[in-house]
C-alpha atoms as a PDB file:
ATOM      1  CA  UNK A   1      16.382  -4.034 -45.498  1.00  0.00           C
ATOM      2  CA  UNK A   2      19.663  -2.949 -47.066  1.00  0.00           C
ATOM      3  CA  UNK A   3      19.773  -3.553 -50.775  1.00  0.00           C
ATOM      4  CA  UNK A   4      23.582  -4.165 -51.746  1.00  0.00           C
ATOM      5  CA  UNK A   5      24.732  -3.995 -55.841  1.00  0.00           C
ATOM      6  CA  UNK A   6      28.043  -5.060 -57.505  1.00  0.00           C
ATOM      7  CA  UNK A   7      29.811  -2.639 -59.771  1.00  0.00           C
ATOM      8  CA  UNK A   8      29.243  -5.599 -62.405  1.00  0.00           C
ATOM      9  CA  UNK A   9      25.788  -5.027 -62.800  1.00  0.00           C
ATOM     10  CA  UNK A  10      26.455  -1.391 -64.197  1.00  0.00           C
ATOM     11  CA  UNK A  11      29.727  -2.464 -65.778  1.00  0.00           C
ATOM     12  CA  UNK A  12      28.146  -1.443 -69.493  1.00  0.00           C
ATOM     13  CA  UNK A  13      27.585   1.928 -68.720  1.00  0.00           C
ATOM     14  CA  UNK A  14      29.888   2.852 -66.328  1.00  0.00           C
ATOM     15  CA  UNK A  15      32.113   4.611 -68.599  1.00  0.00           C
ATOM     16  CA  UNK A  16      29.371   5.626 -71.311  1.00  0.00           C
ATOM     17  CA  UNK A  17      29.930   9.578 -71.745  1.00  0.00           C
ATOM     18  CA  UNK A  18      26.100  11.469 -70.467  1.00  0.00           C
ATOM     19  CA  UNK A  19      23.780  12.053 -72.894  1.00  0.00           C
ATOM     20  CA  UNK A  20      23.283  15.590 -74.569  1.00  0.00           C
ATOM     21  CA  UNK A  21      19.443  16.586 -75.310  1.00  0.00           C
ATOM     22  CA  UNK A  22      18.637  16.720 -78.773  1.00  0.00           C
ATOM     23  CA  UNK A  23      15.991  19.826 -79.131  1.00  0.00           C
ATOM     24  CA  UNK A  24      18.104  21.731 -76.347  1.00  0.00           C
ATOM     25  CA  UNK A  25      20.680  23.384 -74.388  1.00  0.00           C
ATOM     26  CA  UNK A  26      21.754  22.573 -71.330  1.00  0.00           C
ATOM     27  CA  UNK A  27      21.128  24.669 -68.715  1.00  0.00           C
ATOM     28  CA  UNK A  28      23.509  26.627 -67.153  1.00  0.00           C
ATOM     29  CA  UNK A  29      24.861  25.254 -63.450  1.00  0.00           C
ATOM     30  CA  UNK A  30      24.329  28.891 -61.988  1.00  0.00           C
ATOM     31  CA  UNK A  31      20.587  28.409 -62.651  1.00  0.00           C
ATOM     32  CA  UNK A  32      20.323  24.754 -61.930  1.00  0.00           C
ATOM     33  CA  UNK A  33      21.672  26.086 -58.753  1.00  0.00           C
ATOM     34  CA  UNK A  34      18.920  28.367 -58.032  1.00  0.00           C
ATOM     35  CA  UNK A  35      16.418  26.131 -59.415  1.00  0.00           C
ATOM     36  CA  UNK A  36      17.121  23.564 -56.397  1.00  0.00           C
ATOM     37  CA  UNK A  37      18.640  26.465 -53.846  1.00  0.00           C
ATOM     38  CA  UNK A  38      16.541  26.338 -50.529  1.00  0.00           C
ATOM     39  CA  UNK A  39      13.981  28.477 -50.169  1.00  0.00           C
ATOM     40  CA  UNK A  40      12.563  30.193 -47.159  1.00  0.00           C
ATOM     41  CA  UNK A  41      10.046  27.927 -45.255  1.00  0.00           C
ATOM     42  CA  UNK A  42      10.022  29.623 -42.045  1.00  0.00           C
ATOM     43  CA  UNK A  43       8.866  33.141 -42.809  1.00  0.00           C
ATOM     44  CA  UNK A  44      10.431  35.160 -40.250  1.00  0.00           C
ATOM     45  CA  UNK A  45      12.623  32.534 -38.685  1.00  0.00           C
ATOM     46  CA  UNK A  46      15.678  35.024 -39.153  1.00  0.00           C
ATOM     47  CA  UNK A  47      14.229  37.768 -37.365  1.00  0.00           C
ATOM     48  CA  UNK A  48      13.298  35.665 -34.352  1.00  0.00           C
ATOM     49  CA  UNK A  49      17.017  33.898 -34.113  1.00  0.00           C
ATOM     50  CA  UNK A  50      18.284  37.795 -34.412  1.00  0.00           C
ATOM     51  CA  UNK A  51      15.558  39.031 -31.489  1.00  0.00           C
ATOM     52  CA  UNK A  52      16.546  35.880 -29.444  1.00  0.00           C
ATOM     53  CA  UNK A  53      20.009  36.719 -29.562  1.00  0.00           C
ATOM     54  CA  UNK A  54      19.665  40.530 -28.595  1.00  0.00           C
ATOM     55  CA  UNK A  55      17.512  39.816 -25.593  1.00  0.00           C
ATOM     56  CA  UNK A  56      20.215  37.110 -24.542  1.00  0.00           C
ATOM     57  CA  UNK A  57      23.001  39.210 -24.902  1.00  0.00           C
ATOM     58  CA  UNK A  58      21.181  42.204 -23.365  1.00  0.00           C
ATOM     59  CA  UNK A  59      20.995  39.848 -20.117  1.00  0.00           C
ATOM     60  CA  UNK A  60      24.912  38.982 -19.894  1.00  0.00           C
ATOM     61  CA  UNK A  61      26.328  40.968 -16.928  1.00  0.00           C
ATOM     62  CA  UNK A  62      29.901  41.572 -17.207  1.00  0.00           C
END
């Protein structure tokens, strides 16, 4: 089911500038960035891709 809007609908608000908080600052994109920067689910997983390579490249005959 695919819902489909009209730019009509949000025509009162389109252009509205973003609301500031009240009680405080903003905070700062460098942290916002971090705040929602991926963090490391696969324990390990570098070391493994690393390993992987070295015992593929170890096996390439020239």
């Amino acid at each position: 089911m695919k819902i489909t809007r009209n730019i009509e609908e949000y025509a009162q608000i389109i252009n509205m500038p973003r609301p500031e908080p009240k009680f405080h600052q903003r905070m700062p994109m460098i942290k916002r960035a971090a705040q929602f920067a991926p963090f490391a689910a696969l324990t390990g997983y570098e070391e493994v891709v690393k390993q992987t390579a070295k015992e593929h490249e170890a096996r390439i005959e020239y």
